[in-house]
Protein backbone atom coordinates (compact mmCIF):
# COMPACT_ATOMS: atom_id res chain seq x y z
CA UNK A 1 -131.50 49.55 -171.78
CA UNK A 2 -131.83 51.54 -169.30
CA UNK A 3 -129.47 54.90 -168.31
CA UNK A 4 -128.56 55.66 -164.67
CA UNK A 5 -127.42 58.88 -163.09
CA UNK A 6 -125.97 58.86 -159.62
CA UNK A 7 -125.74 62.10 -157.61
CA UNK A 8 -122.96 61.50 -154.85
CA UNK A 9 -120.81 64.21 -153.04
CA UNK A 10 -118.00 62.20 -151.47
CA UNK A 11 -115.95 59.78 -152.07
CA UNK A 12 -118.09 57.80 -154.32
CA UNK A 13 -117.57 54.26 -153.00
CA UNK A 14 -121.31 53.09 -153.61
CA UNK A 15 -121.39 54.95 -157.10
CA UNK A 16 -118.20 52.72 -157.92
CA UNK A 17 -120.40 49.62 -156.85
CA UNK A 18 -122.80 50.62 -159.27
CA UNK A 19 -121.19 51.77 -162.16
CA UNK A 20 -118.90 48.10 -161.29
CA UNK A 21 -122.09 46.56 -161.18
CA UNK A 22 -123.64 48.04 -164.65
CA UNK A 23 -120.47 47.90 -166.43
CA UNK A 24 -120.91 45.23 -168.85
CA UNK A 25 -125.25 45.16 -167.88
CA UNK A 26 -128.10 44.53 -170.46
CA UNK A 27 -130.79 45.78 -168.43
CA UNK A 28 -128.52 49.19 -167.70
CA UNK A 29 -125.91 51.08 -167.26
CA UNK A 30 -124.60 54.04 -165.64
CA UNK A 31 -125.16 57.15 -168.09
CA UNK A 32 -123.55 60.03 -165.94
CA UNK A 33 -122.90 61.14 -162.39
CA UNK A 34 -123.99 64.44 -161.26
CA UNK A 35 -122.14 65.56 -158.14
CA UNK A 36 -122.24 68.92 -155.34
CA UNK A 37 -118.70 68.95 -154.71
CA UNK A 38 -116.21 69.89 -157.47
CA UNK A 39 -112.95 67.64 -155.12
CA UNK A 40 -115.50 64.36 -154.73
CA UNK A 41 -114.09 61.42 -155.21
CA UNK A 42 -116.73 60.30 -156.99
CA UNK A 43 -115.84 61.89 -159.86
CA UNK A 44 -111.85 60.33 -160.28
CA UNK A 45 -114.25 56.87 -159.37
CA UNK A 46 -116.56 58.14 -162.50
CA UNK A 47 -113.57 58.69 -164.82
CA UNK A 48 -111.99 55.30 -164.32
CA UNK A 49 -115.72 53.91 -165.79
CA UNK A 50 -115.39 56.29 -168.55
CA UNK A 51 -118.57 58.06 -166.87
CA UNK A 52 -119.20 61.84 -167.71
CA UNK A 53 -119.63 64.01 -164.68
CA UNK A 54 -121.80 67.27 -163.88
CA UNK A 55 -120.75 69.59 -161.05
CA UNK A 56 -123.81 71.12 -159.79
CA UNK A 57 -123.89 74.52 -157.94
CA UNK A 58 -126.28 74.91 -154.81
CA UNK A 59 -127.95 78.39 -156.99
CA UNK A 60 -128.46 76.46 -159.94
CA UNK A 61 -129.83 73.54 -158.24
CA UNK A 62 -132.24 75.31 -156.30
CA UNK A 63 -133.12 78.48 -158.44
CA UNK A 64 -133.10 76.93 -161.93
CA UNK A 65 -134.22 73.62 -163.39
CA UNK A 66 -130.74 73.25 -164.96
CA UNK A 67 -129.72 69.91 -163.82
CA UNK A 68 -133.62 68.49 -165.83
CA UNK A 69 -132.11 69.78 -168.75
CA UNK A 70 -128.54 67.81 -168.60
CA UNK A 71 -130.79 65.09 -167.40
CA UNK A 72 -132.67 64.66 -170.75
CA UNK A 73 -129.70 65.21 -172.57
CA UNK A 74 -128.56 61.92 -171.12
CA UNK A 75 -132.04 60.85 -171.40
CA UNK A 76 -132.23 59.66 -167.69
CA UNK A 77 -134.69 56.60 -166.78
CA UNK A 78 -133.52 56.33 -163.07
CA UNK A 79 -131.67 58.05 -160.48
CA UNK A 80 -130.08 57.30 -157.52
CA UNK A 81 -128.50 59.28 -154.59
CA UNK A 82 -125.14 57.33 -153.63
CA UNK A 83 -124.27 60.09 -150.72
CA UNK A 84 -125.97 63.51 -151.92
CA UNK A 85 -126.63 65.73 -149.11
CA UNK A 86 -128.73 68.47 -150.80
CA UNK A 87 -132.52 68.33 -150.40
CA UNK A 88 -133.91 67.41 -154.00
CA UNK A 89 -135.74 70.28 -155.94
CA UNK A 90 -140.19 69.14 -156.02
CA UNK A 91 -139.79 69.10 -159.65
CA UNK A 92 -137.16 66.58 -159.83
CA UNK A 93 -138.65 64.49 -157.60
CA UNK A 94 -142.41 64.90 -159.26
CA UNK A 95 -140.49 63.63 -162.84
CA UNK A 96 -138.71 60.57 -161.08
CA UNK A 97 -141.50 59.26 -159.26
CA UNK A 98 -140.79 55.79 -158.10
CA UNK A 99 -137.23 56.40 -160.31
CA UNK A 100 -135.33 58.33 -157.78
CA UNK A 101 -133.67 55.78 -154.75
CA UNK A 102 -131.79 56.96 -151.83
CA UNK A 103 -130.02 54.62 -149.45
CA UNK A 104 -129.67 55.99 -146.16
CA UNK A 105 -127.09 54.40 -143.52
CA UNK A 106 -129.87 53.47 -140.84
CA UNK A 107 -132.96 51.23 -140.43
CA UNK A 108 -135.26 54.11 -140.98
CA UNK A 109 -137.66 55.33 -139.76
CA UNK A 110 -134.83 55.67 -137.42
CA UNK A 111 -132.07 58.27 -137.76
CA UNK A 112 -133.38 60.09 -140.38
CA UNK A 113 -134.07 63.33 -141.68
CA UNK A 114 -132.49 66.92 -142.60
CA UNK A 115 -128.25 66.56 -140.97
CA UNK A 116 -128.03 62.92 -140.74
CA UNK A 117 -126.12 61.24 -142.68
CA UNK A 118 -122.89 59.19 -142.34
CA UNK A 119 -120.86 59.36 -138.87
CA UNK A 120 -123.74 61.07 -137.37
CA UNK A 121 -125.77 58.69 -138.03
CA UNK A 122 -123.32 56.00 -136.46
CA UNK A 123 -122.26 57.99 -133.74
CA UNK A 124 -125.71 58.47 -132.52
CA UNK A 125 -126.64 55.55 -132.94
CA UNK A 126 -124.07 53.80 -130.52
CA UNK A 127 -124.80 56.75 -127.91
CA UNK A 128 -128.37 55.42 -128.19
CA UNK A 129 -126.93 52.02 -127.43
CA UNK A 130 -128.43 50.34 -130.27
CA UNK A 131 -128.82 46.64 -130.76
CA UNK A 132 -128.27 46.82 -134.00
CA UNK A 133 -128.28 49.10 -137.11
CA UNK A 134 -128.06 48.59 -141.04
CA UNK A 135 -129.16 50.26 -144.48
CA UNK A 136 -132.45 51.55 -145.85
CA UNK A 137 -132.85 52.07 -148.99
CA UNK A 138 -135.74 54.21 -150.17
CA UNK A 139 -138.31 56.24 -153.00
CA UNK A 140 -137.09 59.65 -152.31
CA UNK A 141 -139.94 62.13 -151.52
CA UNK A 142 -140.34 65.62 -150.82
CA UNK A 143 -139.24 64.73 -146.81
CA UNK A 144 -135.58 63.80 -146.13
CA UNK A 145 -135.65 60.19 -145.90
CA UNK A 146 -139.22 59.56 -145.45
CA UNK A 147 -139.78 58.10 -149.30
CA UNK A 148 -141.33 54.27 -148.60
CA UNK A 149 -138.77 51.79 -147.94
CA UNK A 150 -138.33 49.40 -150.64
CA UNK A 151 -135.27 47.51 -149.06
CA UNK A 152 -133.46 47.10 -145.37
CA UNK A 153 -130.63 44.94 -144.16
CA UNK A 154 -129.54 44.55 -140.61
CA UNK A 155 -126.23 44.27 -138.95
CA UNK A 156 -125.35 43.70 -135.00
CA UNK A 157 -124.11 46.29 -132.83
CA UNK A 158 -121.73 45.11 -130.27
CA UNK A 159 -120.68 46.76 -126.96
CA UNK A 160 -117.17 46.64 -128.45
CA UNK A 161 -118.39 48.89 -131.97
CA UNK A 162 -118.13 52.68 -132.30
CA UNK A 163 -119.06 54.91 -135.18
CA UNK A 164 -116.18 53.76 -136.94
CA UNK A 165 -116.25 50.16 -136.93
CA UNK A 166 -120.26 50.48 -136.95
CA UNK A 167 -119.61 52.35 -140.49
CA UNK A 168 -117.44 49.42 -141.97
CA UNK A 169 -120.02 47.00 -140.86
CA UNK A 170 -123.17 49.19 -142.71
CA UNK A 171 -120.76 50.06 -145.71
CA UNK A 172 -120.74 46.38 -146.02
CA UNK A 173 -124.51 45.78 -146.60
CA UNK A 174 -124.14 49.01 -148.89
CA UNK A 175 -122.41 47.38 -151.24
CA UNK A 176 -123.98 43.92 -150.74
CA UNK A 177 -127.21 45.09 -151.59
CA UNK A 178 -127.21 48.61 -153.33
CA UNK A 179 -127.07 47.40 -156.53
CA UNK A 180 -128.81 44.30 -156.64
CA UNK A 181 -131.92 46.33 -155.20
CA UNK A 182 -131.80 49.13 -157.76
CA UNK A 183 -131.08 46.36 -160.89
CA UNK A 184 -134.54 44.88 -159.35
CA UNK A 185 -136.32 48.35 -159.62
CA UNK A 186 -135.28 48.98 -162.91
CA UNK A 187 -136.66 45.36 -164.27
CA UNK A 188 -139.69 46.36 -163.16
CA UNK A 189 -139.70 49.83 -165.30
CA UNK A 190 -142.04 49.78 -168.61
């Protein structure tokens, strides 16, 4: 069995898929959700699972290696970013290699990088008059969203969308595919 931790700083709807998903999972389940925001959503989400939650602060993520500590605790096999906005510390990311996932709401390469993230993302995307968007999910790396894509799925963007409707059509594939993918990445873990 293996133990999950999401890190998520709004209002948790993919985290909810996932813990949903691993609920009542042989393979894994959802061990803790660490979060940047004390008022997330995600964490009322996490407490209806029964989840235990970390609040992080931006000092101790960035000037300590805190948050590897309460990580071992929970003896953490794979993590995944459901929504975290903070760029991830080089030593977290060197101990989850190819065990830390992002999913980012855009078929990267396009639309990445440092500041975009949810409406922006959508919202530039129509002003680009896009054809059509969807989700990327991803290894994360040292670069914002430039980990290797291990997953995308498309949707159509009509003259009649904006970033609004645009988001309900990507949250869609979000929680189609989010945790399917990451159940497949942790079958392949020794």
């Amino acid at each position: 069995m293996k133990n999950i931790a999401i890190f998520a700083s709004g209002s948790g709807t993919n985290a909810e898929q996932l813990m949903k998903h691993f609920e009542q999972s042989s393979i894994a389940n959802v061990k803790l959700v660490v979060s940047s925001n004390a008022s997330a959503g995600v964490l009322l989400r996490a407490s209806q699972f029964k989840v235990p939650t970390f609040i992080l602060t931006k000092k101790d993520f960035v000037e300590t290696s805190h948050i590897w500590d309460v990580l071992r605790v929970y003896q953490i096999d794979f993590v995944v970013l459901a929504g975290f906005l903070w760029h991830i510390p080089p030593y977290l990311i060197k101990a989850y290699t190819n065990r830390m996932v992002n999913i980012h709401p855009s078929l990267l390469p396009l639309y990445g990088g440092k500041g975009m993230y949810g409406e922006r993302v959508h919202q530039t995307v129509i002003q680009n008059q896009e054809k059509e968007s969807g989700i990327t999910i991803h290894y994360v790396t040292d670069g914002y969203d430039e980990g290797a894509p291990i997953f995308q799925a498309r949707c159509i963007v009509t003259a009649e969308d904006n970033a609004s409707t645009l988001a309900e059509k990507v949250h869609a594939l979000e929680h189609q595919h989010f945790s399917r993918v990451v159940e497949e990445l942790l079958l392949k873990l020794d």
